[in-house]
C-alpha atoms as a PDB file:
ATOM      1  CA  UNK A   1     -86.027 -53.132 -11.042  1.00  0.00           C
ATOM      2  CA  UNK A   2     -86.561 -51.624 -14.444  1.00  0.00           C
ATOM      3  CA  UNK A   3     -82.789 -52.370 -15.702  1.00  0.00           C
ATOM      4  CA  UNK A   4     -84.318 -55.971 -16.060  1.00  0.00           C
ATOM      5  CA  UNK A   5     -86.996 -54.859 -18.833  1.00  0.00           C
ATOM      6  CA  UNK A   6     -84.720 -52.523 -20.538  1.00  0.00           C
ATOM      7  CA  UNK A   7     -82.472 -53.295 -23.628  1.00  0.00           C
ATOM      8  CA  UNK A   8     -79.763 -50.924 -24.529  1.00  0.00           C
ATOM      9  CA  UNK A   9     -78.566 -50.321 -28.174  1.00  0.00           C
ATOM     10  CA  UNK A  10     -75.904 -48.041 -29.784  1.00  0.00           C
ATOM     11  CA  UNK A  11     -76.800 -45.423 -32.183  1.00  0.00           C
ATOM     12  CA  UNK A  12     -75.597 -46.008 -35.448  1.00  0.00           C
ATOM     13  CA  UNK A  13     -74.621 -43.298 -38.032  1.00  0.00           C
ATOM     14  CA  UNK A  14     -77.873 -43.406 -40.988  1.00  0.00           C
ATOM     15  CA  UNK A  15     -76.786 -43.952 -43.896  1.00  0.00           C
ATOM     16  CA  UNK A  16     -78.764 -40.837 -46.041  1.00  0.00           C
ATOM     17  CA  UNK A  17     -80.492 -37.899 -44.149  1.00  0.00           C
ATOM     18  CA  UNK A  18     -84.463 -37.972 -44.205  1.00  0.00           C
ATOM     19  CA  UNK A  19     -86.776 -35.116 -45.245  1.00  0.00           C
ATOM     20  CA  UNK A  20     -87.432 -34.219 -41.548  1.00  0.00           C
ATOM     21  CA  UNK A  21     -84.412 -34.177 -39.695  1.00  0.00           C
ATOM     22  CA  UNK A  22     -86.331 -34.885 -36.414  1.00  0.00           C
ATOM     23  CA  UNK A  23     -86.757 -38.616 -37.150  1.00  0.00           C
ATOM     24  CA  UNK A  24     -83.522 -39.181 -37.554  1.00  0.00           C
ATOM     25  CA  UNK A  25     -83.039 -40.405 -34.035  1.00  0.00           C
ATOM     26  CA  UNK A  26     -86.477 -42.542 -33.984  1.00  0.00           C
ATOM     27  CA  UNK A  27     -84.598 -44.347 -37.147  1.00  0.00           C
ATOM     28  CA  UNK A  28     -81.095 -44.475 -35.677  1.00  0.00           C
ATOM     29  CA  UNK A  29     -82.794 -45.840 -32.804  1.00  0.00           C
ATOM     30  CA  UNK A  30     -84.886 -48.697 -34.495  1.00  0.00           C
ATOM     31  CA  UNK A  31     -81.730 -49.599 -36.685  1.00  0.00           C
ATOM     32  CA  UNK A  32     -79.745 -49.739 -33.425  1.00  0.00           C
ATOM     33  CA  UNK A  33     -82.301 -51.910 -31.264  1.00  0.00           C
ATOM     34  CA  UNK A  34     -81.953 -54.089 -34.432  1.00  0.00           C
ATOM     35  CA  UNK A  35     -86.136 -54.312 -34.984  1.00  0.00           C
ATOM     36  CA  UNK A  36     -87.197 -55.993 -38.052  1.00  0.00           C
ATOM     37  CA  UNK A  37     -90.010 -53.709 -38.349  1.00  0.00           C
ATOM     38  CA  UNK A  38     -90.568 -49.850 -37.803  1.00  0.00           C
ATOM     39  CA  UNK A  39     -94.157 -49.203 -37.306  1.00  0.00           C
ATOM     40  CA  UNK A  40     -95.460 -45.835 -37.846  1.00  0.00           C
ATOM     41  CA  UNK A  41     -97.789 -43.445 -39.719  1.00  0.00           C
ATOM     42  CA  UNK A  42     -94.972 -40.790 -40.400  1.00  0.00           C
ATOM     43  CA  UNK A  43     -95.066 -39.624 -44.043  1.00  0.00           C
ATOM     44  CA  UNK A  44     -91.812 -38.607 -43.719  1.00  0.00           C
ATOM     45  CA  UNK A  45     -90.536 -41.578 -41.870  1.00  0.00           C
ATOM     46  CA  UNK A  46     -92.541 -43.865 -44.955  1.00  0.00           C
ATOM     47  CA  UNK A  47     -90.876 -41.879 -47.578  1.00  0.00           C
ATOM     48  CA  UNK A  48     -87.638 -42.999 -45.958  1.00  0.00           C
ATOM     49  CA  UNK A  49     -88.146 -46.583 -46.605  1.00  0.00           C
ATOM     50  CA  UNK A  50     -87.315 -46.334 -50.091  1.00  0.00           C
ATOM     51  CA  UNK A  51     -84.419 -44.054 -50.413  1.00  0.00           C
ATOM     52  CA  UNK A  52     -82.132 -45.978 -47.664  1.00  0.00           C
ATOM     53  CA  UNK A  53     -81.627 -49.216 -49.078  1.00  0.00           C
ATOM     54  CA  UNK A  54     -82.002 -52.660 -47.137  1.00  0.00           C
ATOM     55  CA  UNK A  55     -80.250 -51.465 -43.986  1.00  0.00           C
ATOM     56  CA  UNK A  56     -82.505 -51.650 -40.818  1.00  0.00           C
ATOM     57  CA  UNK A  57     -86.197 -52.517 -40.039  1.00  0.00           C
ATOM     58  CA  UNK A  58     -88.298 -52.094 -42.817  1.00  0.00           C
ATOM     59  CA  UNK A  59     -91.022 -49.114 -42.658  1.00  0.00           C
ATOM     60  CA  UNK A  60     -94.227 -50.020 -42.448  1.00  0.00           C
ATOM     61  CA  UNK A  61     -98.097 -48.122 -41.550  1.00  0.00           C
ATOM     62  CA  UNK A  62    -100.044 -49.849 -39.061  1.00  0.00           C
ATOM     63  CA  UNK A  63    -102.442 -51.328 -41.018  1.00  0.00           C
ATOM     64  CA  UNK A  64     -99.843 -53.316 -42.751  1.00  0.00           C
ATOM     65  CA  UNK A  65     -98.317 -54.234 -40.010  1.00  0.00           C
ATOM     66  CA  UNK A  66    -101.718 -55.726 -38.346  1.00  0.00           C
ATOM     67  CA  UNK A  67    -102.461 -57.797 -41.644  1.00  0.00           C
ATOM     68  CA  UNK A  68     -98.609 -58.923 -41.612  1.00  0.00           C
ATOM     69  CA  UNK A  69     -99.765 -59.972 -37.204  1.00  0.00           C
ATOM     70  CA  UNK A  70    -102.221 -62.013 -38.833  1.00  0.00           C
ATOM     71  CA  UNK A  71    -100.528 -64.019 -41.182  1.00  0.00           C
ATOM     72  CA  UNK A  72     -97.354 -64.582 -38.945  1.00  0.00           C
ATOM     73  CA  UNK A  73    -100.157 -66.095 -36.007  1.00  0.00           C
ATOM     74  CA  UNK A  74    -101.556 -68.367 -39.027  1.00  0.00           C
ATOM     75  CA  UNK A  75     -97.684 -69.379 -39.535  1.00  0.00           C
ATOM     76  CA  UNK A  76     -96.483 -69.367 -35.760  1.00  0.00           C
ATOM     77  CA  UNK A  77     -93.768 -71.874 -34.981  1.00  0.00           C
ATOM     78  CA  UNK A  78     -92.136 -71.878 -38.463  1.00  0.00           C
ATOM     79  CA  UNK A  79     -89.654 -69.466 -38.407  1.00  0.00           C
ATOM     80  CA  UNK A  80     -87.936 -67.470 -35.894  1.00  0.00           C
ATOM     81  CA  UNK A  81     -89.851 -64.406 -33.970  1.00  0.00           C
ATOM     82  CA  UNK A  82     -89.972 -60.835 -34.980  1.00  0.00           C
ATOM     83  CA  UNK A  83     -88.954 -57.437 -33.128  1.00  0.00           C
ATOM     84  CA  UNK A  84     -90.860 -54.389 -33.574  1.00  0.00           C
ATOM     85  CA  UNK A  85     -89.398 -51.285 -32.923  1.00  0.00           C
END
């Protein structure tokens, strides 16, 4: 039943470590699942977005993101859809 909802993705390697080693597998996974955007409040995780060049989703806070939602609605149908990881 649930294999239906479920998407698998490899891990890839990252390219640089981060400053906390922990979210090195939320990033790995994001990069893998191939989202365009990595949503997330993580200092750490925000620093990151910088320092590994264009590879992956980009890092973004929340509040971004939700003024990003409401633009894209103002713009739907031109374009093609967005993942968010």
């Amino acid at each position: 039943m649930y294999s239906k909802l479920m998407h698998s993705a490899s891990i890839p390697t990252l390219p640089a470590t981060l400053r906390d080693p922990t979210d090195e597998k939320v990033l790995a996974l994001a990069i893998g699942a191939e989202g365009d955007y990595l949503v997330t409040g993580d200092e750490d995780l925000l620093s990151a977005q910088s320092n590994r060049g264009c590879r992956g989703p980009q890092i973004i806070r929340p509040t971004t993101f939700l003024a990003l939602l409401k633009t894209t609605k103002q713009a739907e149908g031109r374009g093609r859809s967005r993942r968010v990881a």
